[in-house]
Structures are given as C-alpha cells and as structure tokens.
C-alpha atoms as a PDB file:
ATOM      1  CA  UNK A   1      -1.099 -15.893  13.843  1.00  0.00           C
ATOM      2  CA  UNK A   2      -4.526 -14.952  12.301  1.00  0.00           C
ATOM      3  CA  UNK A   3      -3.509 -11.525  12.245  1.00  0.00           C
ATOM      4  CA  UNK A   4      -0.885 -12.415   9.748  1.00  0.00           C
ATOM      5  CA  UNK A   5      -2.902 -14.802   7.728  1.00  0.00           C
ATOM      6  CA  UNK A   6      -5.596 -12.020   7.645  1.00  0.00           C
ATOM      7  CA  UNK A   7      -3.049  -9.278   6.216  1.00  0.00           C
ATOM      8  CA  UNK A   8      -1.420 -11.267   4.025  1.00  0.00           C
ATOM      9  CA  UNK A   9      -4.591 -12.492   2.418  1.00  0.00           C
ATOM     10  CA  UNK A  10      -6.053  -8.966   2.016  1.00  0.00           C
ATOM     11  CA  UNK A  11      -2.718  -7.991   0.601  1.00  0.00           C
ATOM     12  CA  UNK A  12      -3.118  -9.925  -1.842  1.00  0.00           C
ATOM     13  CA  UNK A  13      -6.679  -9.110  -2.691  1.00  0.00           C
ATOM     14  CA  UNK A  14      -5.527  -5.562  -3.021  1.00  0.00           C
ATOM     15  CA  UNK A  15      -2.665  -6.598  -5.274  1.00  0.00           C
ATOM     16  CA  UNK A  16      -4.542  -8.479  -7.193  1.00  0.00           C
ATOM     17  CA  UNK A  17      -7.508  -5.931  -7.548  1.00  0.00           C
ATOM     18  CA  UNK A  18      -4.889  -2.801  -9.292  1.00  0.00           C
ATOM     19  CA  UNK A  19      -5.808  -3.839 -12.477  1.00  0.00           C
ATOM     20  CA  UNK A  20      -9.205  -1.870 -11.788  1.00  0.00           C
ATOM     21  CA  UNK A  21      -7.816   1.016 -10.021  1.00  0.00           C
ATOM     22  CA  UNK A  22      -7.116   4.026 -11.960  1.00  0.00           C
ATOM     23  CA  UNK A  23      -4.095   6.119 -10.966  1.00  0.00           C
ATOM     24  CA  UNK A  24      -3.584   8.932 -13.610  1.00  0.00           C
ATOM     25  CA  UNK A  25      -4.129  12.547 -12.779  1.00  0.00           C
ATOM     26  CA  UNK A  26      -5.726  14.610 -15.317  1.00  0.00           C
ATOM     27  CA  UNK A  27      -2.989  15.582 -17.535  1.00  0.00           C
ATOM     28  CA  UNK A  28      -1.695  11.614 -17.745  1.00  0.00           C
ATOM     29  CA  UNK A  29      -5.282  10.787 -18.573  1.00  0.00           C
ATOM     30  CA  UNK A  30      -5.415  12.853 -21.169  1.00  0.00           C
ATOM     31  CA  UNK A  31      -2.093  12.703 -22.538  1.00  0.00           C
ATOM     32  CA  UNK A  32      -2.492   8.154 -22.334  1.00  0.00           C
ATOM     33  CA  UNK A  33      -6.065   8.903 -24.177  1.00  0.00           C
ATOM     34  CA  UNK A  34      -3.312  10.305 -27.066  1.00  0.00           C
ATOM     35  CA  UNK A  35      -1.242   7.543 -26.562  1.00  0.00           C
ATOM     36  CA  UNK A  36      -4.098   4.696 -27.562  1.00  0.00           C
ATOM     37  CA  UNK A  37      -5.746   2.236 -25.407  1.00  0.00           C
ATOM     38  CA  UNK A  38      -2.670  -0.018 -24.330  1.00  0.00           C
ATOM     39  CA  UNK A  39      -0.339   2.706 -23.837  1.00  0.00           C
ATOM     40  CA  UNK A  40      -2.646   4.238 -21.079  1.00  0.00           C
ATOM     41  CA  UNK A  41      -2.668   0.598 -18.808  1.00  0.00           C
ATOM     42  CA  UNK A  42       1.023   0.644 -19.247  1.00  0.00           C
ATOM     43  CA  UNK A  43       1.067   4.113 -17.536  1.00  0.00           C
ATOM     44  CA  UNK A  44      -1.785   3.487 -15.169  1.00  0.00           C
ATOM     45  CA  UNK A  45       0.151   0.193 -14.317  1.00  0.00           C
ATOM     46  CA  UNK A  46       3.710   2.036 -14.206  1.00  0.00           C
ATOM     47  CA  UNK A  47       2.085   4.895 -11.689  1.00  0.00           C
ATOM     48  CA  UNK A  48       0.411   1.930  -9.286  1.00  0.00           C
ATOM     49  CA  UNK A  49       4.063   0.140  -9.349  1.00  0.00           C
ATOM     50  CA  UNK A  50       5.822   3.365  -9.005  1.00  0.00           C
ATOM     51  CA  UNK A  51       3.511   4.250  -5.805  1.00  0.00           C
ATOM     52  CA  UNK A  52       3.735   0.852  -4.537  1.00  0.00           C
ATOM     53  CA  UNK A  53       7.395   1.404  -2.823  1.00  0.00           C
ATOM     54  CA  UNK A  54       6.779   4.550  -0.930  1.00  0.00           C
ATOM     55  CA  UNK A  55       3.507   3.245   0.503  1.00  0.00           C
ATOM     56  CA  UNK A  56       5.381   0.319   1.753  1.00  0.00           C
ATOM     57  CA  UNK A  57       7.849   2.087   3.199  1.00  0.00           C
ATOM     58  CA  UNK A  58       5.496   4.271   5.228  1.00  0.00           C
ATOM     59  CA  UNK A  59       3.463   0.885   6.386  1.00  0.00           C
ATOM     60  CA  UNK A  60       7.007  -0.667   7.607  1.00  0.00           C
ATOM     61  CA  UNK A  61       7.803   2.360   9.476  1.00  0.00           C
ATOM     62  CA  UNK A  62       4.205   2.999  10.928  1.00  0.00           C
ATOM     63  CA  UNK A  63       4.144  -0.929  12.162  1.00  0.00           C
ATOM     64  CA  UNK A  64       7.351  -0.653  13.566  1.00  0.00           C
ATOM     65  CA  UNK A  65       6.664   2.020  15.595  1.00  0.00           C
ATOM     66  CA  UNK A  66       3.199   0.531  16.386  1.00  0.00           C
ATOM     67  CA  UNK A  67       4.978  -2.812  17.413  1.00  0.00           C
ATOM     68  CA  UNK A  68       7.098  -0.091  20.025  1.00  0.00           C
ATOM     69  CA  UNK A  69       5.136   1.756  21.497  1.00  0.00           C
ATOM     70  CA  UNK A  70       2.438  -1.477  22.096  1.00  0.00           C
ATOM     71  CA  UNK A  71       6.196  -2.573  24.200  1.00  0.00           C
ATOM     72  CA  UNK A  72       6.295   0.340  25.736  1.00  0.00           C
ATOM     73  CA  UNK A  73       3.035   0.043  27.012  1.00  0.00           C
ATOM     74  CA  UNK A  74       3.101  -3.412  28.154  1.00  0.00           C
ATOM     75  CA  UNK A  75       5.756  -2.275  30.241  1.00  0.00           C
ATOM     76  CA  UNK A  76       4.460   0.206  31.441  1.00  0.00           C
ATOM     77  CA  UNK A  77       1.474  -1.790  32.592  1.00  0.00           C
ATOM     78  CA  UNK A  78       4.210  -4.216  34.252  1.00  0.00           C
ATOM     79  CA  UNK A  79       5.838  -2.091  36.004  1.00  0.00           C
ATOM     80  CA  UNK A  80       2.260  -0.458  37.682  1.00  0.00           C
ATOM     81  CA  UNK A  81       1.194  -3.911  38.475  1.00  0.00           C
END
C-alpha cells in the first residue's frame, strides 16, 4: 500500500512541476517567441497536455504486463517448490 501512496504522491509532484518544463522543439520555440510571451506557455502547456495521453497509455500497458509476468513468475516458483 506504500507503493501506491509513493506513486501517487510523485505523480503529483511531476504534475505539478510542468509548469517549469519546456516542451517546444526548435521551430515552436521560435515560432511562440513570434507569438509573444503568453502565447508561447499556451503552446508549451498544449504540447505537455498533448504528450500527457500517450505516455499514460504506454505506463498502463508496461504495468500491466509487469503485474503478468511478476504472476507468471510466482507461479512458476509454486509450482518448483
């Protein structure tokens, strides 16, 4: 249960701390520099939320199969004992 506590908290450290993180290639950097100051957070912003889905896609997927194969394992170890 302090597994989950632990993620959940650093989750939302790291959700908390995107207003810091800068996103934008080169040619969005320039191109929001164009734009004006508040333009470019909006698109560094927009780019973070837009990456945010995929990313948690792949983490679902990667602890899924990480909560299978540690099954698959225990088993494994049940059936040699």
């Amino acid at each position: 249960m302090k597994k989950k506590g632990l993620f959940l908290l650093l989750m939302v450290v790291f959700l908390l701390a995107t207003e810091s993180i800068q996103a934008q290639c080169s040619i969005c950097t320039k191109t929001a520099s164009q734009l004006g100051e508040g333009p470019a957070k909006a698109l560094n912003s927009a780019i973070i939320y837009l990456a945010f889905a995929p990313l948690a896609i792949m983490g679902f997927i990667g602890f899924r199969w990480w909560k299978k194969e540690q099954t698959i394992i225990a088993a494994e170890e049940a059936n040699i004992n």
